[in-house]
Protein backbone atom coordinates (compact mmCIF):
# COMPACT_ATOMS: atom_id res chain seq x y z
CA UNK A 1 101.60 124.81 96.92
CA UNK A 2 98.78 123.39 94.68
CA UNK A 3 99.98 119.83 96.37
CA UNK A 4 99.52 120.98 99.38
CA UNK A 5 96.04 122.64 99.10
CA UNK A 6 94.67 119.21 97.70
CA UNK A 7 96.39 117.68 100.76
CA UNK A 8 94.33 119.96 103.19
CA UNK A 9 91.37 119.38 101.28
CA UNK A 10 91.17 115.88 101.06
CA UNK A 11 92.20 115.50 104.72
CA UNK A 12 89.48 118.28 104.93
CA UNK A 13 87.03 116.02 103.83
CA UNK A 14 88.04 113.21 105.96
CA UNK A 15 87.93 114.77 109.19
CA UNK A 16 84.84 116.25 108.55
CA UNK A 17 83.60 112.81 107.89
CA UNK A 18 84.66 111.48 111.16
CA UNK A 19 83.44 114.12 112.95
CA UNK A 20 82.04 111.52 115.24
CA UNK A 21 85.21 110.66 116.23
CA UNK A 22 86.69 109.06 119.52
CA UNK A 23 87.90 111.78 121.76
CA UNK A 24 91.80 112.09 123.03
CA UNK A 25 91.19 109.77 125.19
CA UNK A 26 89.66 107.16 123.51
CA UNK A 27 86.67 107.00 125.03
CA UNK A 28 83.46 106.35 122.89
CA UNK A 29 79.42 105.59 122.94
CA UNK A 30 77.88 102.45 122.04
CA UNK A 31 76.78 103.95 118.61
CA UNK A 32 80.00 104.76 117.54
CA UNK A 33 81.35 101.56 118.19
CA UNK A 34 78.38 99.33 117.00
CA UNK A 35 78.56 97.77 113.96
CA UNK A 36 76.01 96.20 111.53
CA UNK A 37 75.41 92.57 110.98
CA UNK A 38 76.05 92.77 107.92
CA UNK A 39 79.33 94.26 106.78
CA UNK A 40 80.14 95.71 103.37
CA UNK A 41 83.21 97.02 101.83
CA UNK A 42 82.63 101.01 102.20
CA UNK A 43 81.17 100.68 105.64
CA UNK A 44 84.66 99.02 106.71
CA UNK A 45 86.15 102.02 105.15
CA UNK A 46 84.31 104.56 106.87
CA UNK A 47 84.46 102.79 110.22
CA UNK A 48 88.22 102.60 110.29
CA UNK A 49 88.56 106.40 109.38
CA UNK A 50 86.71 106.75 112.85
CA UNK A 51 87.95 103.85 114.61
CA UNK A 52 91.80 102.90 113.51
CA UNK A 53 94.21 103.39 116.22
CA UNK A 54 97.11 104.54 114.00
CA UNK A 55 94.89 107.23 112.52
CA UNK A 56 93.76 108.54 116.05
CA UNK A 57 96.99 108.62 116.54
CA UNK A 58 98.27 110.60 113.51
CA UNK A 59 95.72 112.97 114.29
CA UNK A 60 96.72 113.44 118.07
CA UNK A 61 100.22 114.03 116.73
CA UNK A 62 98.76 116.99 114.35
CA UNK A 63 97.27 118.67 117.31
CA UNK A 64 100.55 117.93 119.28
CA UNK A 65 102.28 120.05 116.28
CA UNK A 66 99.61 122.95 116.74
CA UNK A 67 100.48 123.37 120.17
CA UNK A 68 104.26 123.65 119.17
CA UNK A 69 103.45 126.32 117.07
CA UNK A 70 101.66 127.78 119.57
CA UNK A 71 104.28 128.01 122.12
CA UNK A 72 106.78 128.97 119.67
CA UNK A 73 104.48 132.09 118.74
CA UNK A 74 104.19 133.26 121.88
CA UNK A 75 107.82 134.31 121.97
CA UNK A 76 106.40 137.02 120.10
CA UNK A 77 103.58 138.39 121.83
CA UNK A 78 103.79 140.57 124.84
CA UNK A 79 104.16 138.58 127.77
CA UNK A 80 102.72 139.81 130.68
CA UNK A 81 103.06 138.61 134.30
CA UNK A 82 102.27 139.57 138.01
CA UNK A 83 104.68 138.67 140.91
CA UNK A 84 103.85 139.67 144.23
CA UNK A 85 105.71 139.22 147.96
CA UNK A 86 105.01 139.30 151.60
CA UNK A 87 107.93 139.29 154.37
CA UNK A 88 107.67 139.28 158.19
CA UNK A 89 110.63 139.94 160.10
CA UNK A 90 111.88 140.78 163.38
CA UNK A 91 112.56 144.55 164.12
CA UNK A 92 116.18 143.64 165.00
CA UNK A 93 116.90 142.85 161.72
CA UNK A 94 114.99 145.22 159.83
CA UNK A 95 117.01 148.01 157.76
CA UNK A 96 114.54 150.92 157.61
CA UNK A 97 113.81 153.62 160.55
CA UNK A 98 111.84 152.94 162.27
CA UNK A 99 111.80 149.42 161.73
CA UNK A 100 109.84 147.77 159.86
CA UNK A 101 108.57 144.14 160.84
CA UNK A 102 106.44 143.68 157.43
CA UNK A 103 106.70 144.66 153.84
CA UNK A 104 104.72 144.08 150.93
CA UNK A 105 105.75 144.39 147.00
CA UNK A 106 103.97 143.64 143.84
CA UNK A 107 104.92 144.30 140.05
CA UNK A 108 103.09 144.09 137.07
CA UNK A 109 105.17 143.80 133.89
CA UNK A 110 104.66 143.68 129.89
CA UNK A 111 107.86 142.52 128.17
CA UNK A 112 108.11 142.41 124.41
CA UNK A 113 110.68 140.93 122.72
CA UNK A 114 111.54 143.74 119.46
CA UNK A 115 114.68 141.60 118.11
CA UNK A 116 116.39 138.40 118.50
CA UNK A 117 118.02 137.49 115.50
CA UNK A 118 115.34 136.30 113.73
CA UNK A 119 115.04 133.30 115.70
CA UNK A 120 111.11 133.85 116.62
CA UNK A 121 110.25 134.24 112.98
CA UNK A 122 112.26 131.00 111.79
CA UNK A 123 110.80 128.84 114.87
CA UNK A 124 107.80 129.55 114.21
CA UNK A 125 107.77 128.73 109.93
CA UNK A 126 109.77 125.60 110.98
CA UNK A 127 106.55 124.91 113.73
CA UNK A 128 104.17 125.68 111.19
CA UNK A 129 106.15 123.58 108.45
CA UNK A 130 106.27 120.46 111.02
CA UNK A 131 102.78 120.44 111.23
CA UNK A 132 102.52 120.44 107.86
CA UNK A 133 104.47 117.61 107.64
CA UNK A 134 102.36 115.99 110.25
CA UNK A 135 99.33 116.36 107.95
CA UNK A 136 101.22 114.95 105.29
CA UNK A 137 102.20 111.82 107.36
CA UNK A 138 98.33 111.74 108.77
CA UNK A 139 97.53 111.27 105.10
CA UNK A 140 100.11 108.17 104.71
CA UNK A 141 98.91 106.83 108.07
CA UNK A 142 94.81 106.71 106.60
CA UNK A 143 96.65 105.51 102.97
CA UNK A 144 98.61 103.21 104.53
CA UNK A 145 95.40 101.84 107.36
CA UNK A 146 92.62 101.88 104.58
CA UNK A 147 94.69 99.73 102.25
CA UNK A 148 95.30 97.10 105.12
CA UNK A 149 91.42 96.98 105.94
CA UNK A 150 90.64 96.58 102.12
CA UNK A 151 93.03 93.84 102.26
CA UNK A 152 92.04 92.34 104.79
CA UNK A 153 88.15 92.73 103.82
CA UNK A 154 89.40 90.57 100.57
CA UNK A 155 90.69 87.99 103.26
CA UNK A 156 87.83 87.65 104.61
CA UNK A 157 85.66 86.90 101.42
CA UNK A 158 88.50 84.63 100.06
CA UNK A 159 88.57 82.54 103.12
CA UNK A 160 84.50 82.44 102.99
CA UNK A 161 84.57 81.55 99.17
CA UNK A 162 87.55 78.57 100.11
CA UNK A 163 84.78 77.58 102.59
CA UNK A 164 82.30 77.13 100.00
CA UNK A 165 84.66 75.35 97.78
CA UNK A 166 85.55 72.87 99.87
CA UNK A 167 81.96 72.71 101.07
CA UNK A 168 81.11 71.92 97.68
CA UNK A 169 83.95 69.47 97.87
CA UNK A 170 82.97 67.06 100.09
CA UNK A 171 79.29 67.34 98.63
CA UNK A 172 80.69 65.55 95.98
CA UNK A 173 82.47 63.05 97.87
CA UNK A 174 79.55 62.40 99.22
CA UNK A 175 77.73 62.00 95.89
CA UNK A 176 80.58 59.75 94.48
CA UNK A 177 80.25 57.81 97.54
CA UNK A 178 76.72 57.23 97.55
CA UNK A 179 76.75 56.60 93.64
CA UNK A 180 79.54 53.36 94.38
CA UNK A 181 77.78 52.11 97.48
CA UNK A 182 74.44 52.18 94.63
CA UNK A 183 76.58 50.28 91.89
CA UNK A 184 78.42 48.01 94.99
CA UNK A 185 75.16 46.88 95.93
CA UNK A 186 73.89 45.92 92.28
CA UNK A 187 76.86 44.37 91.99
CA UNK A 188 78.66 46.03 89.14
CA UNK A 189 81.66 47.38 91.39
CA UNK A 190 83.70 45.75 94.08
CA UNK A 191 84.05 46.87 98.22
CA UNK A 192 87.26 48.61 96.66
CA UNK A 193 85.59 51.30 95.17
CA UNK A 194 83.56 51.99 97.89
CA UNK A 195 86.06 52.01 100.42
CA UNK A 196 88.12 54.17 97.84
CA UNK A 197 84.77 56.85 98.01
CA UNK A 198 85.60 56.62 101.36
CA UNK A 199 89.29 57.35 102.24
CA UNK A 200 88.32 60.06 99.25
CA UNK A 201 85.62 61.45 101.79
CA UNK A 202 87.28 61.14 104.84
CA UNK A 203 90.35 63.21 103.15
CA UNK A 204 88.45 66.31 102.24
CA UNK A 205 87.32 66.94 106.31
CA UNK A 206 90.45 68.11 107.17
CA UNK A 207 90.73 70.87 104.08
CA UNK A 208 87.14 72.16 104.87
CA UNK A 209 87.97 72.16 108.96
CA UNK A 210 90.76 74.43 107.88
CA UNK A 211 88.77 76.86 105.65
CA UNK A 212 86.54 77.49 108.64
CA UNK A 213 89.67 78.03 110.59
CA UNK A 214 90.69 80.59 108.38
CA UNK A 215 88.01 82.35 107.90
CA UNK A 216 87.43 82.68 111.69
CA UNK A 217 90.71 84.16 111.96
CA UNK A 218 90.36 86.29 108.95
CA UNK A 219 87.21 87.81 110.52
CA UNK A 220 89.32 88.66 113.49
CA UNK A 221 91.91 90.46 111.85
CA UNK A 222 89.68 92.71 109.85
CA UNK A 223 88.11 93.47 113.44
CA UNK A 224 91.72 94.24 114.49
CA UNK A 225 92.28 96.56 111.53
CA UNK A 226 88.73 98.40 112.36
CA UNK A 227 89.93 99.21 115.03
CA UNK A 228 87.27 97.61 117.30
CA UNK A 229 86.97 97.57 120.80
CA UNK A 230 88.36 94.46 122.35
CA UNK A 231 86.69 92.58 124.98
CA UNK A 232 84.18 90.15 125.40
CA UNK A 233 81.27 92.55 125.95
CA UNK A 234 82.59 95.03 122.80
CA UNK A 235 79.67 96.06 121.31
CA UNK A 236 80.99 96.56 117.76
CA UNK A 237 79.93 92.99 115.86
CA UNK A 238 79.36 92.05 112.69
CA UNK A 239 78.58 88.03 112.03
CA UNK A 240 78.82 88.30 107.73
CA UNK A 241 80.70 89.99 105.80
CA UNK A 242 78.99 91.34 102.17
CA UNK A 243 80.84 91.59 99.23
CA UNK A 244 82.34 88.94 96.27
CA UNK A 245 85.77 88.55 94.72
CA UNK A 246 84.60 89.64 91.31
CA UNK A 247 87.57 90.49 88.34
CA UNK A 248 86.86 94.08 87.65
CA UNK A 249 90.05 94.62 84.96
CA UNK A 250 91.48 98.11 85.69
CA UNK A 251 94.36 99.73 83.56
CA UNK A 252 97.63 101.34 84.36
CA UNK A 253 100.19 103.42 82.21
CA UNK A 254 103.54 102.92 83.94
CA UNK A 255 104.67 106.74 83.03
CA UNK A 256 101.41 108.38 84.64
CA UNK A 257 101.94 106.03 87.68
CA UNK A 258 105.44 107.48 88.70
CA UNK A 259 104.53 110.57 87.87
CA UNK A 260 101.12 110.52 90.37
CA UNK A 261 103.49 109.25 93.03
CA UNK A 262 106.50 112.07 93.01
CA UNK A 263 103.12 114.65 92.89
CA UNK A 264 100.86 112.94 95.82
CA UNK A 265 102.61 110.24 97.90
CA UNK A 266 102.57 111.68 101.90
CA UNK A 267 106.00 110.53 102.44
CA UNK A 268 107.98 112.19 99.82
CA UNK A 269 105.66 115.32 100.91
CA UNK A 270 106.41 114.92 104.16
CA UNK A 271 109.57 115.06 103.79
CA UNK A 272 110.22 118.24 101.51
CA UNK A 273 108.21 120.05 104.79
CA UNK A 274 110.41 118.75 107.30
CA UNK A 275 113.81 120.04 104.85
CA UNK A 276 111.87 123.05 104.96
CA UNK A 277 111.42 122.96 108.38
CA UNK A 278 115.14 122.33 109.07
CA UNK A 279 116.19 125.28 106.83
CA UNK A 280 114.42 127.07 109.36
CA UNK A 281 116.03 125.43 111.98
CA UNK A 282 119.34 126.61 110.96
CA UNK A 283 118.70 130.49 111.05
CA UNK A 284 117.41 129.53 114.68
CA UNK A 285 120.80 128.41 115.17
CA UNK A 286 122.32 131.55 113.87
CA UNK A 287 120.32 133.73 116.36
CA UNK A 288 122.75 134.00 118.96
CA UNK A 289 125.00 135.75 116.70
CA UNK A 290 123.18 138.72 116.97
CA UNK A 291 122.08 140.56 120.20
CA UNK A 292 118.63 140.51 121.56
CA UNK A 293 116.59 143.23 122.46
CA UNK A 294 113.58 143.35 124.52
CA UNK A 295 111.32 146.26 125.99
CA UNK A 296 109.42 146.32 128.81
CA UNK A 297 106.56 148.27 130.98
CA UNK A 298 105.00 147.62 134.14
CA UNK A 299 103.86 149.30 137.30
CA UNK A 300 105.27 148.39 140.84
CA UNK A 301 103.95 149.31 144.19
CA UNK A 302 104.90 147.92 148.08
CA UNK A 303 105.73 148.91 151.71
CA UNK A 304 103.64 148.19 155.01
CA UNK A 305 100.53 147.99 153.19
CA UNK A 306 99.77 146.45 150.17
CA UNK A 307 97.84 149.52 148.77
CA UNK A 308 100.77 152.07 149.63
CA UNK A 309 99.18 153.60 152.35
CA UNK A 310 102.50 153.85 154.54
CA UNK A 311 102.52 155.58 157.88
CA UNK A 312 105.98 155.38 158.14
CA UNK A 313 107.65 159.01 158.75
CA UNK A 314 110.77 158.17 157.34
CA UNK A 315 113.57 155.06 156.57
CA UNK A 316 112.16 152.72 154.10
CA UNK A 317 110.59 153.47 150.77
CA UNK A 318 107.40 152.65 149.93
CA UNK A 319 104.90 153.73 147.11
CA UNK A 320 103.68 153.29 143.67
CA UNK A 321 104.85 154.15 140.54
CA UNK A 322 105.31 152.84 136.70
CA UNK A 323 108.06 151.84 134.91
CA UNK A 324 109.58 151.11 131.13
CA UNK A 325 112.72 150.22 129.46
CA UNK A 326 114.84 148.12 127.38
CA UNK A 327 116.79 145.37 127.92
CA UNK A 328 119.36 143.89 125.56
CA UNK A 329 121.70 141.13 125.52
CA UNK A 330 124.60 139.70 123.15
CA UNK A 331 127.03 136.80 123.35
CA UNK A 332 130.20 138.00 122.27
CA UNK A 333 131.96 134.70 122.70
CA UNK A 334 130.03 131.70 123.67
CA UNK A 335 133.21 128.80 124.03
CA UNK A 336 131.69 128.32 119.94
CA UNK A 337 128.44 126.54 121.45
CA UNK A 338 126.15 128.70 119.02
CA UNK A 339 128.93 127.15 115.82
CA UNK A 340 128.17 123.62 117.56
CA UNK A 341 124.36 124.31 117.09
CA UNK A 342 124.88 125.56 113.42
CA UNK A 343 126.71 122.87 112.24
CA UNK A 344 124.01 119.86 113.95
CA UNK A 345 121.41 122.14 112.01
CA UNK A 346 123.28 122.08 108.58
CA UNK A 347 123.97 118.14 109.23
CA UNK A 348 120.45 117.96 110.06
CA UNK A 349 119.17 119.77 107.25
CA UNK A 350 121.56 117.52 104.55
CA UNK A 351 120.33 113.85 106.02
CA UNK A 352 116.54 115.28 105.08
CA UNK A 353 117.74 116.40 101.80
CA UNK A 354 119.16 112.67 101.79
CA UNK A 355 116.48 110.82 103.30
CA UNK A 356 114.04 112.73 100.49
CA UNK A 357 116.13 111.77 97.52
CA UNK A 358 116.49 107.99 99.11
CA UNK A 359 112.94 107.99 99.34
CA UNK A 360 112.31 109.68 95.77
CA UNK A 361 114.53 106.09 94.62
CA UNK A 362 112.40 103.71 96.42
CA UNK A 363 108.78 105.21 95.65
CA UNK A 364 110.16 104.54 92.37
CA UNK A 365 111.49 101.10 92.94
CA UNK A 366 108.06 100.23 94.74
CA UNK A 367 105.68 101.50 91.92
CA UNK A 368 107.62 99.45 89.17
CA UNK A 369 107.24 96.62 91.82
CA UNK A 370 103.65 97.25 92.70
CA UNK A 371 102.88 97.21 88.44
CA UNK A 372 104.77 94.16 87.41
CA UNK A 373 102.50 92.52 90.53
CA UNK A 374 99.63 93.77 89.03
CA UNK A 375 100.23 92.63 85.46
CA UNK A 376 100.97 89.24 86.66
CA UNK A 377 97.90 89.00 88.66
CA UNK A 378 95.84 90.30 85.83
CA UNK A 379 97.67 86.94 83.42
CA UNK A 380 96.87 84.70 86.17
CA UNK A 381 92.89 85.63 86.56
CA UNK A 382 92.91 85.34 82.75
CA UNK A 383 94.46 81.97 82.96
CA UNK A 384 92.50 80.90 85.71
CA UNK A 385 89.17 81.56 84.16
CA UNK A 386 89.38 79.38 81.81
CA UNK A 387 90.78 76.53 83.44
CA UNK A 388 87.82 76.09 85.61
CA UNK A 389 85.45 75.83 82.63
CA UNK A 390 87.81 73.00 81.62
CA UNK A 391 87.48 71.12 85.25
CA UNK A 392 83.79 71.57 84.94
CA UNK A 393 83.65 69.91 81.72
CA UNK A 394 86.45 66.91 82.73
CA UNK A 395 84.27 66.35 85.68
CA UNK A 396 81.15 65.93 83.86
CA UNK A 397 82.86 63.61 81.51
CA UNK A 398 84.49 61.36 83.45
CA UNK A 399 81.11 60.95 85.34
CA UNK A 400 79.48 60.03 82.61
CA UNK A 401 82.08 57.92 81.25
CA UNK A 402 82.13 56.04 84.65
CA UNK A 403 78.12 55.49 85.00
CA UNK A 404 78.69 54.16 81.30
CA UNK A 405 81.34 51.85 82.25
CA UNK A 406 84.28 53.60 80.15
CA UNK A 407 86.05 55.06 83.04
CA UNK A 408 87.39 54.25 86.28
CA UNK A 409 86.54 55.83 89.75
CA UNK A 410 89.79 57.06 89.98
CA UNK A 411 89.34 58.98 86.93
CA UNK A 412 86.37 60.19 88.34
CA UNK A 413 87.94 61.57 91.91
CA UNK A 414 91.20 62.80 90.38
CA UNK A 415 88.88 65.18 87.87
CA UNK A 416 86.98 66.28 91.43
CA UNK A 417 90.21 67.42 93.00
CA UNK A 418 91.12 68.85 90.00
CA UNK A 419 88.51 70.85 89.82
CA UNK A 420 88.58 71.59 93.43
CA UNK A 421 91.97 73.08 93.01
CA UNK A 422 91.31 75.15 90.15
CA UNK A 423 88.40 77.01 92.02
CA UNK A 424 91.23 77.39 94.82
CA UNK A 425 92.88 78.85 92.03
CA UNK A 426 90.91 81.36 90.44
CA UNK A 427 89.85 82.95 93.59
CA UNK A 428 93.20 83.28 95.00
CA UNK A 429 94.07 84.65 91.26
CA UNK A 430 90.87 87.37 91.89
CA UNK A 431 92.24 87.91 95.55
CA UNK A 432 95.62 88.97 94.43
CA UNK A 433 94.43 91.12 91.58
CA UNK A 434 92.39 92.98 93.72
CA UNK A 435 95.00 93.36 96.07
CA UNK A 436 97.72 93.82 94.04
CA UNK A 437 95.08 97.02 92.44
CA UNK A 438 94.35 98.47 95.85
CA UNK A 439 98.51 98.25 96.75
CA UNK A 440 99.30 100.04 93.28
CA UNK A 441 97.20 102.51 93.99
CA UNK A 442 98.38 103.40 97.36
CA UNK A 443 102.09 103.13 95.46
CA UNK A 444 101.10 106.40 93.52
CA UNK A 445 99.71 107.99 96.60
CA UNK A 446 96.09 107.72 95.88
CA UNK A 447 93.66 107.36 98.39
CA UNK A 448 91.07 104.28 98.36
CA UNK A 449 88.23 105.05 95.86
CA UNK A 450 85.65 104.58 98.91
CA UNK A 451 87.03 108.14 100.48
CA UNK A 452 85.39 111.01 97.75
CA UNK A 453 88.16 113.36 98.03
């Protein structure tokens, strides 16, 4: 029960932060959908809660589950209704004296329904238990959509940072090849070397053509997991994204990890409410055992005119009066259709008690998994910090070594891609580290730290 009341209020607080929202249909302003220039991490956040398509969706299905419940309560409310008739008919065929060529009637009745096997009770906890798992499920939908647009956010600054490295690349291709065509031309290295700069040059074009590429496209998918508007004349744009791939080391107990999951991750909630649900499901079944019993009151009035004001002297009845009364009913044998429906509820009712402990065994499996990624991205930023330090310093070397005639050009361009790659390196390493953080935390059923709960 605690569980569940942090549930409601942390979806409390989500919804009433996206109270801005895009209505059932989908329609929204310009404001809603505009987006600043400049995008930074928590604004991403925020804008998805209002703007992600699976989350509209989760919450359309919530509402769907509040008009189930709904229905199902009014099974056991006094129903009232009005039915009224008019009939013209020749006199030949009339069967009052004198005869009567037109006859009104009109009823007003109240029915409540006082017993029927405790069906209206148990639909209506299994309703209200549905929708609970609905909320439950609307919380793994925003988990689930938040994680992929911090993911993708990371995508986006990795593929600008892989722009800047190879940027910086072919700066010093350029560099090398201006220093040989300098030497070349006093003399102190041959056309080789220069045409070696060269080739070197020309190579690094295609990587940096391809980091633009990417980034492009990662820019494009974040948009897609926004949830922007699509269309040439969308209004939501942003042309730079804010934010750096910085190692923020974050710790972890493996015990405290499974044990947040089994207490908050939506699924496993959601699906202890829908066994709940189908326990309810089966004394539904059971109803038609029993008999039902109804009562009902109403008032009923007709003849030649609507109003009873009959001028007939005799032959057909007409007037106004009240009426009340009971009305049961009770299946003694039904060919064993109400057995059938018990035993699909009971068969029901064990695959969720399945399907939860299945899913107990894989939030398991995927929280180990999710912490042995995160302690091998946290060994391979380590690592990677310090090998770039190590480039740096190779590359200045061999420079120097090569203005001072103790090393070759080669040496100098093979320390340049070195170094090149072990920038690749260490932001990939931060990428996945902050990745592999955000994914272990939506693991144990936490929601992103950019959502105050």
């Amino acid at each position: 029960m605690k569980t569940f009341c942090f549930a409601l209020l942390s979806l409390a607080a989500l919804l009433a932060g996206t109270a801005r929202a895009q209505d059932a249909s989908g329609a929204s302003s310009d404001s809603l959908t505009t987006l600043p220039d400049q995008l930074d991490l928590p604004t991403a956040i925020h804008y998805a809660l209002d703007h992600n398509y699976q989350i509209l969706q989760a919450r359309e299905q919530i509402r769907q589950q509040e008009g189930v419940i709904l229905q199902v309560k009014a099974q056991g409310i006094p129903n009232v209704g009005l039915t009224a008739g008019y009939q013209r008919n020749a006199s030949a065929i009339s069967q009052s004296y004198p005869p009567s060529v037109s006859l009104w009637t009109a009823e007003a009745r109240a029915t409540q329904a006082i017993y029927a096997g405790g069906a209206i009770d148990a639909g209506v906890k299994s309703a209200k238990l549905t929708r609970d798992a609905a909320i439950f499920a609307l919380q793994g939908t925003i988990n689930s959509a938040l994680l992929d647009v911090r993911t993708r956010f990371y995508s986006v600054l990795l593929a600008r940072e892989q722009v800047g490295v190879q940027e910086e690349n072919v700066k010093l291709d350029q560099r090398e090849l201006q220093d040989t065509e300098n030497q070349f031309h006093a003399g102190s290295v041959s056309n080789f070397e220069v045409l070696r700069a060269k080739v070197a040059l020309a190579n690094a074009q295609p990587d940096l053509i391809t980091a633009r590429n990417n980034y492009r496209v990662a820019i494009e998918q974040l948009r897609q997991s926004l949830g922007v508007p699509s269309g040439i004349g969308a209004s939501a744009t942003f042309s730079e994204v804010v934010g750096t791939l910085d190692y923020a080391p974050v710790q972890f107990d493996a015990d405290a990890a499974l044990a947040a999951a089994h207490e908050h991750r939506p699924e496993l909630l959601q699906l202890g409410k829908q066994q709940a649900a189908s326990e309810q499901s089966v004394v539904v079944a059971k109803s038609t055992y029993y008999p039902a019993l109804s009562a009902y009151a109403g008032y009923e009035f007709g003849g030649e005119n609507l109003l009873g004001t009959n001028t007939m002297a005799g032959g057909y009845y007409a007037g106004n009066g009240w009426l009340v009364g009971l009305q049961g009913s009770w299946s003694i044998f039904d060919g064993r259709a109400t057995e059938g429906k018990v035993q699909q509820a009971r068969a029901i009712l064990t695959q969720n008690q399945l399907a939860y402990s299945a899913e107990e065994l894989a939030i398991d499996v995927e929280v180990r998994q999710a912490l042995s990624t995160w302690q091998e991205a946290a060994e391979l930023v380590e690592a990677s910090q310090q090998t770039v330090g190590q480039a740096e310093e190779a590359l200045r070397l061999a420079t120097e070594r090569y203005h001072a005639g103790a090393a070759t050009q080669l040496d100098v361009l093979t320390s340049q891609t070195s170094l090149t790659q072990t920038r690749t390196n260490q932001l990939q390493a931060n990428y996945n580290y902050l990745v592999a953080v955000a994914s272990l935390r939506q693991a144990m059923g936490l929601g992103d730290v950019e959502i105050k709960n």
